[in-house]
N, C-alpha and C. Protein backbone atom coordinates (compact mmCIF):
# COMPACT_ATOMS: atom_id res chain seq x y z
N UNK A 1 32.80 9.63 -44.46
CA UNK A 1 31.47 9.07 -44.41
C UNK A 1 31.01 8.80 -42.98
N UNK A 2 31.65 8.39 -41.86
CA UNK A 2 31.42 7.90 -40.86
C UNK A 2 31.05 9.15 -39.76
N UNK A 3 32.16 10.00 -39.72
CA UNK A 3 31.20 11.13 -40.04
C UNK A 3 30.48 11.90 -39.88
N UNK A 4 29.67 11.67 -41.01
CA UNK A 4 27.95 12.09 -41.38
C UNK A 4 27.34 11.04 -40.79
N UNK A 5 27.67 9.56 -40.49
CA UNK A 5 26.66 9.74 -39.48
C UNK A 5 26.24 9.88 -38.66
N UNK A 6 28.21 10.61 -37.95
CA UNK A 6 27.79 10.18 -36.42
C UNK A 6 26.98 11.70 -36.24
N UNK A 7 27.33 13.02 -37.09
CA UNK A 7 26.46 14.09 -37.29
C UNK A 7 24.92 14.39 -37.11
N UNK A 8 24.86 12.77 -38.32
CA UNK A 8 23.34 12.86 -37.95
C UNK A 8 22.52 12.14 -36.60
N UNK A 9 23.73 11.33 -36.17
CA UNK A 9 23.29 10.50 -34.56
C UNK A 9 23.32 11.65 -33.60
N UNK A 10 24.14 12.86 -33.88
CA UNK A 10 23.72 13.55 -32.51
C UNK A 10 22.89 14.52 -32.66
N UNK A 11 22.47 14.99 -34.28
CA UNK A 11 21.28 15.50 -34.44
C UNK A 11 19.95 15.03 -34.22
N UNK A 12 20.14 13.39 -34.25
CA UNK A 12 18.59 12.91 -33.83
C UNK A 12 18.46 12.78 -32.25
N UNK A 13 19.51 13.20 -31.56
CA UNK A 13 19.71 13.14 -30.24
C UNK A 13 19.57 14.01 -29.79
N UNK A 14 19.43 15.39 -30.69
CA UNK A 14 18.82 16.91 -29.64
C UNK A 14 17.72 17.53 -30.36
N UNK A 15 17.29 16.34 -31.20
CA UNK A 15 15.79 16.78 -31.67
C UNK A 15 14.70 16.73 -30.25
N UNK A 16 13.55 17.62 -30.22
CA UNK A 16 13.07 17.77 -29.50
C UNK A 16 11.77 16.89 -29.63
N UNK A 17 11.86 16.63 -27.57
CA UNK A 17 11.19 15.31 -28.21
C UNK A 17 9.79 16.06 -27.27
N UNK A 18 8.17 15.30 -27.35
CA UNK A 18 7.15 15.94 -26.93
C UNK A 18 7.14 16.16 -25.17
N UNK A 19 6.53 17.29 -24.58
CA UNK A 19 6.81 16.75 -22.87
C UNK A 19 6.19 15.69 -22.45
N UNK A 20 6.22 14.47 -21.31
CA UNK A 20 5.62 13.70 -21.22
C UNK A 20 4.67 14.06 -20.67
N UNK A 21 3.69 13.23 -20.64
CA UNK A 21 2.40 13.41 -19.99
C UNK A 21 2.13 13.54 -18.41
N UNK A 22 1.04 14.23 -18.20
CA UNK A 22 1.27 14.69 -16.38
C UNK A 22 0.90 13.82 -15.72
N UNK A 23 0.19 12.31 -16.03
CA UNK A 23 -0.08 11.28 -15.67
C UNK A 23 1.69 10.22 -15.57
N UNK A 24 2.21 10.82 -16.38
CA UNK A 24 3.45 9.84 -16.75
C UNK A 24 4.53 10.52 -15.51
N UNK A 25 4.86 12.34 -15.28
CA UNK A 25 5.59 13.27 -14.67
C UNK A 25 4.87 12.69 -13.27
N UNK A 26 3.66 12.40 -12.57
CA UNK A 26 3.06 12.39 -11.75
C UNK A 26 3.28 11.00 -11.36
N UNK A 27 3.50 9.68 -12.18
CA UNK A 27 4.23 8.52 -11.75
C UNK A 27 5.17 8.08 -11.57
N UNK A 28 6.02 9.03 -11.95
CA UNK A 28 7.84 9.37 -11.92
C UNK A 28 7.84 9.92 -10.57
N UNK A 29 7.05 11.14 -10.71
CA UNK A 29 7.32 11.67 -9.23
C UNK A 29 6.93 11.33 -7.71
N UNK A 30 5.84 10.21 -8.03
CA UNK A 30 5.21 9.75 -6.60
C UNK A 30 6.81 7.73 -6.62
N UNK A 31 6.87 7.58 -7.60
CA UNK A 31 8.17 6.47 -7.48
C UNK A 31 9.38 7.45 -7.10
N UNK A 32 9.75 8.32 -7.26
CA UNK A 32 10.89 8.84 -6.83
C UNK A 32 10.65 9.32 -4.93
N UNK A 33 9.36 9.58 -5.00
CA UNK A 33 8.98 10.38 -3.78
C UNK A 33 9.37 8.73 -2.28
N UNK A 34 8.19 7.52 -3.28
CA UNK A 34 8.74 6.54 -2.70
C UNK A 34 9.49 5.62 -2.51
N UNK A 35 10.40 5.71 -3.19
CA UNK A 35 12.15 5.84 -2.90
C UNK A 35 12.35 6.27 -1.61
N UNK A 36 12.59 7.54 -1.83
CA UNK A 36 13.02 8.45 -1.06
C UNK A 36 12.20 8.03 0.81
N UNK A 37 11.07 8.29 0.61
CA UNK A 37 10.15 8.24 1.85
C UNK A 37 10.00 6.67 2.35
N UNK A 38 10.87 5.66 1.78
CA UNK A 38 10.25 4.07 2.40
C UNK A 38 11.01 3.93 3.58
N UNK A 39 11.71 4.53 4.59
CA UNK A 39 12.36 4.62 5.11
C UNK A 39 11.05 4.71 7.01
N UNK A 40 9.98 5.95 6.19
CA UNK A 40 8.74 6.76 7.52
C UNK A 40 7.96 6.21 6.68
N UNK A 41 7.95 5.12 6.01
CA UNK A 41 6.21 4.66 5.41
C UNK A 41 5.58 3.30 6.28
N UNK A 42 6.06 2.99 7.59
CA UNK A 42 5.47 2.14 8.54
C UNK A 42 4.31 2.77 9.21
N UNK A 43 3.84 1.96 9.55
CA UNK A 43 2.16 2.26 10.23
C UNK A 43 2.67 2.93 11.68
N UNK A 44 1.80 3.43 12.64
CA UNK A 44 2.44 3.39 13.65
C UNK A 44 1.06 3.30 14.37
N UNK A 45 1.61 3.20 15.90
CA UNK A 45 0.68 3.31 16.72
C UNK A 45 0.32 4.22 17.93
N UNK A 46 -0.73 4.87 17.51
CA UNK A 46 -1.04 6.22 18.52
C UNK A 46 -1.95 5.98 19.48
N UNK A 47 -2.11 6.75 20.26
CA UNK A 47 -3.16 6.87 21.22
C UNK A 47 -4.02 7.79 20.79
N UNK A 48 -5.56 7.57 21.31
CA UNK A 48 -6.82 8.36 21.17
C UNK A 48 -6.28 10.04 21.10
N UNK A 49 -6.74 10.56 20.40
CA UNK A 49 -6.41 11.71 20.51
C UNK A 49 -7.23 12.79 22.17
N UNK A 50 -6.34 14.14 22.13
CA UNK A 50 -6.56 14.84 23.36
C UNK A 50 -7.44 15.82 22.89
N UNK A 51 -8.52 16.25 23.37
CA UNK A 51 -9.72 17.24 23.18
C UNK A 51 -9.26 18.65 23.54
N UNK A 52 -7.95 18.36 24.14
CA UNK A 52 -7.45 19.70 24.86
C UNK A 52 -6.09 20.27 23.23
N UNK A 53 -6.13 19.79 21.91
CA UNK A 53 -4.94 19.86 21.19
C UNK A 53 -5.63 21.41 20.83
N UNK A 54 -4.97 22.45 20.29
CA UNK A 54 -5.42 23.64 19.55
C UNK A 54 -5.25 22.83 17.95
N UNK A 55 -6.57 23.16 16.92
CA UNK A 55 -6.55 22.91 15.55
C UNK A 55 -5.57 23.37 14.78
N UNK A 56 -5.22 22.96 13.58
CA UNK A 56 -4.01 22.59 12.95
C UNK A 56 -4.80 23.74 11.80
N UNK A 57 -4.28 23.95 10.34
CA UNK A 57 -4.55 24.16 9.14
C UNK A 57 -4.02 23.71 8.13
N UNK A 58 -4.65 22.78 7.78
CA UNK A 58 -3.70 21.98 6.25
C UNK A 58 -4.61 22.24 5.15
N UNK A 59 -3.90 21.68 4.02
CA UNK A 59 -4.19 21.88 2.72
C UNK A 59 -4.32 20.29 1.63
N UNK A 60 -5.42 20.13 1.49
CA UNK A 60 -5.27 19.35 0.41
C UNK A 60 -5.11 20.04 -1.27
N UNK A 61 -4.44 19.87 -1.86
CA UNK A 61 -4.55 20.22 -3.31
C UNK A 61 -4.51 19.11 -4.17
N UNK A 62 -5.61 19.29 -5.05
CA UNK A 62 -6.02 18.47 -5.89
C UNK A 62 -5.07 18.98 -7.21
N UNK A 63 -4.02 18.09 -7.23
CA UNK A 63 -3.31 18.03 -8.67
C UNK A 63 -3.48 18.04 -10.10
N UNK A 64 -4.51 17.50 -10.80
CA UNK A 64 -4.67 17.32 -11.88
C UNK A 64 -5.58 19.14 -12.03
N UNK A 65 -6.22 20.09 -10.71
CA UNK A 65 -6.73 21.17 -10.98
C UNK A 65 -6.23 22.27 -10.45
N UNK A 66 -5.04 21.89 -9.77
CA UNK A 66 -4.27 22.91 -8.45
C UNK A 66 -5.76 23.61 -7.66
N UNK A 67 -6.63 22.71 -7.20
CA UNK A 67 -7.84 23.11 -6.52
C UNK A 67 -7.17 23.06 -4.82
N UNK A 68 -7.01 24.12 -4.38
CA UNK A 68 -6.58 23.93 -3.06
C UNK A 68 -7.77 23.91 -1.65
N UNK A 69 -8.06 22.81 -1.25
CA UNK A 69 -9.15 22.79 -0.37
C UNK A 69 -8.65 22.80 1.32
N UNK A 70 -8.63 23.85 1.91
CA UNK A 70 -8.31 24.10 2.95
C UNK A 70 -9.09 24.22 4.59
N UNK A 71 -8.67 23.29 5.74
CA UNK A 71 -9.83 22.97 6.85
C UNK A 71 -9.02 22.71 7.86
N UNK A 72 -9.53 23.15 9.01
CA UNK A 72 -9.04 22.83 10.30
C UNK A 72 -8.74 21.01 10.23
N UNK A 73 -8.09 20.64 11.45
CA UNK A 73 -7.93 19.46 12.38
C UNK A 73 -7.87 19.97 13.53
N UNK A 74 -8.56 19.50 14.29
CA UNK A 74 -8.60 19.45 15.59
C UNK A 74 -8.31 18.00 16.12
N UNK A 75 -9.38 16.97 15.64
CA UNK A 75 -8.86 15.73 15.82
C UNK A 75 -9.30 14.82 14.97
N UNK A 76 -10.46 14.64 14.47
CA UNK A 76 -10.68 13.62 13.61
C UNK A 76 -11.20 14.57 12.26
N UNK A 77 -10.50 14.07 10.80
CA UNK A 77 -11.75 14.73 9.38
C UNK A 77 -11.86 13.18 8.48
N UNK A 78 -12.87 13.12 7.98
CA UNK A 78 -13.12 12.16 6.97
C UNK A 78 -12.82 13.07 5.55
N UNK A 79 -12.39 12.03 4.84
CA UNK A 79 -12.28 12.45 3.72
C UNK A 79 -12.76 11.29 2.36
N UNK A 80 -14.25 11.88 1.68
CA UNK A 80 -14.64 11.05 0.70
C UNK A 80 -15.62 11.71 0.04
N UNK A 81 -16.46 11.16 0.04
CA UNK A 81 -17.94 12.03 -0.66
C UNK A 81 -19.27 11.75 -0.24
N UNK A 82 -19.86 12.88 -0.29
CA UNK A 82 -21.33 12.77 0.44
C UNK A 82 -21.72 11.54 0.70
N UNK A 83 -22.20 11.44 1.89
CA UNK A 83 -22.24 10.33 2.51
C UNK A 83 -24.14 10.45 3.70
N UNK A 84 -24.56 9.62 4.20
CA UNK A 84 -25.63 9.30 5.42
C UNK A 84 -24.59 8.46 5.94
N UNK A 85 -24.03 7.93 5.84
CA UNK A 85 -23.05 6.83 7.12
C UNK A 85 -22.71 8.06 7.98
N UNK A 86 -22.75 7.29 8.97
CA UNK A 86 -21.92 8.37 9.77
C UNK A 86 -20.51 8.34 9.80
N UNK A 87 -19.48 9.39 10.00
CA UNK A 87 -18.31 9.42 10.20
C UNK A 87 -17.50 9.96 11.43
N UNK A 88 -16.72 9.94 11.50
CA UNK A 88 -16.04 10.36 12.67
C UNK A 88 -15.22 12.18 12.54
N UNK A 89 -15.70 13.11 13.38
CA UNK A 89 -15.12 14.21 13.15
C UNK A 89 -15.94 14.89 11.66
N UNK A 90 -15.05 15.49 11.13
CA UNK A 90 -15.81 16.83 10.28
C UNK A 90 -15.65 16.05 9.08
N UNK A 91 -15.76 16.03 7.12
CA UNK A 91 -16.33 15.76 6.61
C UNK A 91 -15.64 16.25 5.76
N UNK A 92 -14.96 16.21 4.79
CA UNK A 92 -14.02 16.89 3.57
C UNK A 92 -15.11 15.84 2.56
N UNK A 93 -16.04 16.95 2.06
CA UNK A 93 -16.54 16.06 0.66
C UNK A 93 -16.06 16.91 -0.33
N UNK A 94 -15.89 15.79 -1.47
CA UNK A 94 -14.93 15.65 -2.39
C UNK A 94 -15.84 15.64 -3.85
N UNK A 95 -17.67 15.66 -3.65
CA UNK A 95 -17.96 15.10 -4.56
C UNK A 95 -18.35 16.40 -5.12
N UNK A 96 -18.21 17.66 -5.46
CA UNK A 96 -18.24 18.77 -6.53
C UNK A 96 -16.80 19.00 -7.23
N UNK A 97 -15.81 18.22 -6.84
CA UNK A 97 -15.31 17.46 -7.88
C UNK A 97 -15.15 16.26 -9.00
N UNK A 98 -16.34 15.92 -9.31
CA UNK A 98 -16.40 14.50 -10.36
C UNK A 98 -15.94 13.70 -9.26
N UNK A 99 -16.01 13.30 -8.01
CA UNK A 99 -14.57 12.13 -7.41
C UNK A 99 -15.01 11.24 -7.49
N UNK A 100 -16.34 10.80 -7.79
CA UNK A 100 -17.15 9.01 -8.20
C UNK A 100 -15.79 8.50 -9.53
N UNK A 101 -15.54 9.75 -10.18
CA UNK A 101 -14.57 9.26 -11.51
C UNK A 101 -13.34 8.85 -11.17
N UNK A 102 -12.94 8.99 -10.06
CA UNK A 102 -11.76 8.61 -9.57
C UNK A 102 -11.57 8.14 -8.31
N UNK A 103 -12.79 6.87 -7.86
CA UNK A 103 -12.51 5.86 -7.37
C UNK A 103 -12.43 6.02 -6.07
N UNK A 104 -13.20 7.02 -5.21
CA UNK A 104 -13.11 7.98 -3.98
C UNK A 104 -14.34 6.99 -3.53
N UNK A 105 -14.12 6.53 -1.95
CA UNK A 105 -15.11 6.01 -1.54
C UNK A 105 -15.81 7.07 -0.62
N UNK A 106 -17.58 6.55 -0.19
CA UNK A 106 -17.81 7.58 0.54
C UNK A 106 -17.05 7.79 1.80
N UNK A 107 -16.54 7.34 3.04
CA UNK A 107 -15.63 7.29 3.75
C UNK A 107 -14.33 6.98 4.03
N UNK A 108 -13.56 7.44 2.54
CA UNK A 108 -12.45 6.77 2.18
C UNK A 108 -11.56 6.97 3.41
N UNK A 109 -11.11 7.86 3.82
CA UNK A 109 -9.75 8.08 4.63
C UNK A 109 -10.04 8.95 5.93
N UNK A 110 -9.22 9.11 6.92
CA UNK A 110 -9.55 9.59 8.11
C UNK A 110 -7.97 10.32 8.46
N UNK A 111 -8.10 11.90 8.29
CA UNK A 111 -6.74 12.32 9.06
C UNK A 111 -7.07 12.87 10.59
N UNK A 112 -6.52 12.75 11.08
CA UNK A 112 -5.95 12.52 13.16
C UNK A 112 -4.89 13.67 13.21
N UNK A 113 -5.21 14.44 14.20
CA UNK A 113 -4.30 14.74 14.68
C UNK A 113 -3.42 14.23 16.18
N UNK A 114 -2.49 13.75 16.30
CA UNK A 114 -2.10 12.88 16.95
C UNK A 114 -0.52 13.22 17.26
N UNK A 115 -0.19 13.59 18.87
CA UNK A 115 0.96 13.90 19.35
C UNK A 115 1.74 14.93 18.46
N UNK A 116 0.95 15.63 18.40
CA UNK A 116 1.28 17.19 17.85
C UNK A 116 1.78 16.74 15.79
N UNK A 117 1.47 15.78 15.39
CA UNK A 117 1.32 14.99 13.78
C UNK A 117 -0.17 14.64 13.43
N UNK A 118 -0.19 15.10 11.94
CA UNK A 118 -1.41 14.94 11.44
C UNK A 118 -0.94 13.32 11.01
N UNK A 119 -1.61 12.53 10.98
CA UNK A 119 -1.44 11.68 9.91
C UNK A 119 -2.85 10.73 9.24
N UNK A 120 -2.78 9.96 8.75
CA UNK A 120 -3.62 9.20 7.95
C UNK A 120 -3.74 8.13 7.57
N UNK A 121 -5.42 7.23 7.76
CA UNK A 121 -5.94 6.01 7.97
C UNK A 121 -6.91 6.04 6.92
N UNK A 122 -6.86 4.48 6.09
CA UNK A 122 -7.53 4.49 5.17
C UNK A 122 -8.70 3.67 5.91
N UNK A 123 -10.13 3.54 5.69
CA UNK A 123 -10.82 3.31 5.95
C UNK A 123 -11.40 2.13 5.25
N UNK A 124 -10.28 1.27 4.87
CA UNK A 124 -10.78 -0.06 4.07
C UNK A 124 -11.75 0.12 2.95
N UNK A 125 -10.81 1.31 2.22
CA UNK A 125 -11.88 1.60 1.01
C UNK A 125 -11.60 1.04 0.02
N UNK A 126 -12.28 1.08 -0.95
CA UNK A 126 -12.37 -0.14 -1.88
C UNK A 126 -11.16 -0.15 -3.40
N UNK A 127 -10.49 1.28 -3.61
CA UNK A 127 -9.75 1.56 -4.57
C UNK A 127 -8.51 2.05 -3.45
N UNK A 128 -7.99 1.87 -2.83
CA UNK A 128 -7.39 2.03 -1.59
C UNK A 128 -6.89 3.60 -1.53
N UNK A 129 -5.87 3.62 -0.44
CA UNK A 129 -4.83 5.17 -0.31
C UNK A 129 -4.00 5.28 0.03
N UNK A 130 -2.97 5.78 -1.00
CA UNK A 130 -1.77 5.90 -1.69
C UNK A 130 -1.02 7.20 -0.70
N UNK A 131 0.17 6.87 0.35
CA UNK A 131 1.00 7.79 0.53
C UNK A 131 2.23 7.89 -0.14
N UNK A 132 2.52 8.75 -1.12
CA UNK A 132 4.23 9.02 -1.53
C UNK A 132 4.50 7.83 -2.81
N UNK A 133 2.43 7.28 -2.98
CA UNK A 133 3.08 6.19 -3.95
C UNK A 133 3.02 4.81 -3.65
N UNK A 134 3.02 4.69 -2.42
CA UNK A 134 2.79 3.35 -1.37
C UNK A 134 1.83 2.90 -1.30
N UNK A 135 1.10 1.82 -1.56
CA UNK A 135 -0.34 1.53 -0.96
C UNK A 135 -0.38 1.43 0.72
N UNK A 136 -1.05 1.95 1.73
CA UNK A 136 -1.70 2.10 2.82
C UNK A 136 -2.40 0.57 3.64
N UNK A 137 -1.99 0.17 4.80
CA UNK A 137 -2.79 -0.65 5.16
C UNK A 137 -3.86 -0.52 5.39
N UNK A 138 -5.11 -0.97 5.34
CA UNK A 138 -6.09 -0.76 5.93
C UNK A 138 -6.11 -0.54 7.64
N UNK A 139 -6.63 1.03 8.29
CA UNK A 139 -7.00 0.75 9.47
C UNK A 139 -5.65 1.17 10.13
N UNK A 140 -4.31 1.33 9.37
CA UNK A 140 -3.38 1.95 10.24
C UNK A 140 -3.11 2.78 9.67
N UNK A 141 -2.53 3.72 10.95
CA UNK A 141 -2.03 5.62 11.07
C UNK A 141 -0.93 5.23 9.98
N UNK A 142 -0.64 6.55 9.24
CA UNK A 142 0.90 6.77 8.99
C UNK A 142 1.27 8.57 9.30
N UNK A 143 2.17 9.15 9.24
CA UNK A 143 2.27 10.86 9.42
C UNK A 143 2.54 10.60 8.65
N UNK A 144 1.52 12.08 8.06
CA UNK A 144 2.17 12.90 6.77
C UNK A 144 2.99 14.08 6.84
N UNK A 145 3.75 14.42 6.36
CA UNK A 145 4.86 15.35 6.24
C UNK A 145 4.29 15.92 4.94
N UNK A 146 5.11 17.23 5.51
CA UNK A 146 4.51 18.78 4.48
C UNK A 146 5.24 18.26 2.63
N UNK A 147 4.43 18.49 2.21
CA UNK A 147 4.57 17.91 0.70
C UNK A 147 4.24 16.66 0.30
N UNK A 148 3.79 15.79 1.13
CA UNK A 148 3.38 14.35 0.77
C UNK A 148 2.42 14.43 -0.01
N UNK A 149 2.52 13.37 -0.82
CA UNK A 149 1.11 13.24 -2.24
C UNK A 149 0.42 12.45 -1.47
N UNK A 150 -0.80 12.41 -1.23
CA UNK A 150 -1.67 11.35 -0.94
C UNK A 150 -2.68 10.73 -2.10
N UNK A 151 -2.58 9.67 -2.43
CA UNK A 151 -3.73 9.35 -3.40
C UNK A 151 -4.86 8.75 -2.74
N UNK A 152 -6.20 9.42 -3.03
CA UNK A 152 -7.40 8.47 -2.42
C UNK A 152 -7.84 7.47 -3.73
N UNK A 153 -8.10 6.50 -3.91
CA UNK A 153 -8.26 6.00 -5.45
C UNK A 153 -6.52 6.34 -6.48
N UNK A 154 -7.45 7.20 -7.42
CA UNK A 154 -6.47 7.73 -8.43
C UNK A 154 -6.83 9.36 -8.59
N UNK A 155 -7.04 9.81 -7.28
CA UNK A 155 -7.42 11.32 -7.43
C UNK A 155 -6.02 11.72 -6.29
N UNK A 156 -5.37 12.26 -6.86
CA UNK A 156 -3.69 12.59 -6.21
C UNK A 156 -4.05 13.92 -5.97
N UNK A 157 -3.23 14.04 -4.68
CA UNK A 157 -3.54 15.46 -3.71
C UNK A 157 -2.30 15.80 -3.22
N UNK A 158 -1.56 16.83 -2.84
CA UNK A 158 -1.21 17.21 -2.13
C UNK A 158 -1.18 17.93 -0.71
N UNK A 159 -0.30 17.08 0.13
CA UNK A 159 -0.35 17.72 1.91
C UNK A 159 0.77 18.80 1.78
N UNK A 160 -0.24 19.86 2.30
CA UNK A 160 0.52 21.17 2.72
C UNK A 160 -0.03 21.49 4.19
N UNK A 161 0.70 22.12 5.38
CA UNK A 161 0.39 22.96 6.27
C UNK A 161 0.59 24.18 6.08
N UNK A 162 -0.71 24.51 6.57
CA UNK A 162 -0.89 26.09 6.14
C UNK A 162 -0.57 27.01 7.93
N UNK A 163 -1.06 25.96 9.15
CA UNK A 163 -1.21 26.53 10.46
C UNK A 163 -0.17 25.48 11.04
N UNK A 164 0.77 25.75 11.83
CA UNK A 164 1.01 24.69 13.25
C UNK A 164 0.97 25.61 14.80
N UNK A 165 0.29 24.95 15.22
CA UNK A 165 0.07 26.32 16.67
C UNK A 165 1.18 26.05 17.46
N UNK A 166 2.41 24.74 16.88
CA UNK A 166 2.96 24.78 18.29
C UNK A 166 4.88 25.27 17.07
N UNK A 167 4.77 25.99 16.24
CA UNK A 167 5.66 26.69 15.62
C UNK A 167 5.57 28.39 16.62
């Protein structure tokens, strides 16, 4: 008798269970990411950037559409949605993606290129921005490294380099 049930305990144990959700795979993976990354998740402090740097090529990809939106750095890009404020440097709008739905301010974030590193400053926006999973101080740098998730709000992206001029 004992058995049958342990038969049926390891049959209910390789029944197949549903995949989890990409909201659920996508919060597993930005907690594992920041694990891993709390080590380079301090602010740091740079100097003004040099007018003399050659532009970079990175990649944001928007996760939930694998929408890959691709743009120079030279030295300063904003990243949010149509905007009249003024901003600093070039302009990554975000809003022919729905991004009002996901909590994107108009001047949410600012990436720098800075001592041959891109990295990224949240602009005291109001649903904040998420590196690796981390919430972001307001107003300080961090580098991003190739594969970092960045969240602006709850619209999760991925950092890719596509160019480095000094490879």
């Amino acid at each position: 008798m004992q058995s049958t049930s342990r038969d049926e305990d390891n049959q209910n144990s390789h029944e197949i269970q549903p995949p989890p959700s990409q909201a659920a795979l996508i919060n597993l993976q930005t907690k594992e990411l920041s694990r891993l990354n709390a080590q380079r998740m301090d602010p740091i402090e740079l100097p003004e950037p040099r007018g003399d740097q050659p532009p970079w090529r990175i990649s944001l990809t928007i996760v939930d559409t694998n929408i890959q939106i691709a743009f120079e750095v030279a030295d300063y890009v904003t990243l949010g949605r149509f905007s009249q404020i003024p901003s600093r440097g070039k302009v990554v709008d975000f809003s022919p993606f729905n991004i009002h739905d996901y909590g994107v301010s108009r001047i949410h974030a600012t990436l720098q290129l800075q001592n041959n590193r891109v990295t990224i400053c949240d602009n005291g926006s109001t649903n904040g921005t998420y590196l690796n999973g981390k919430r972001l101080k307001s107003s300080a740098s961090y580098v991003l490294n190739e594969g970092d998730y960045v969240a602006l709000g709850t619209l999760l992206l991925r950092f890719d380099l596509l160019y480095h001029p000094w490879k």
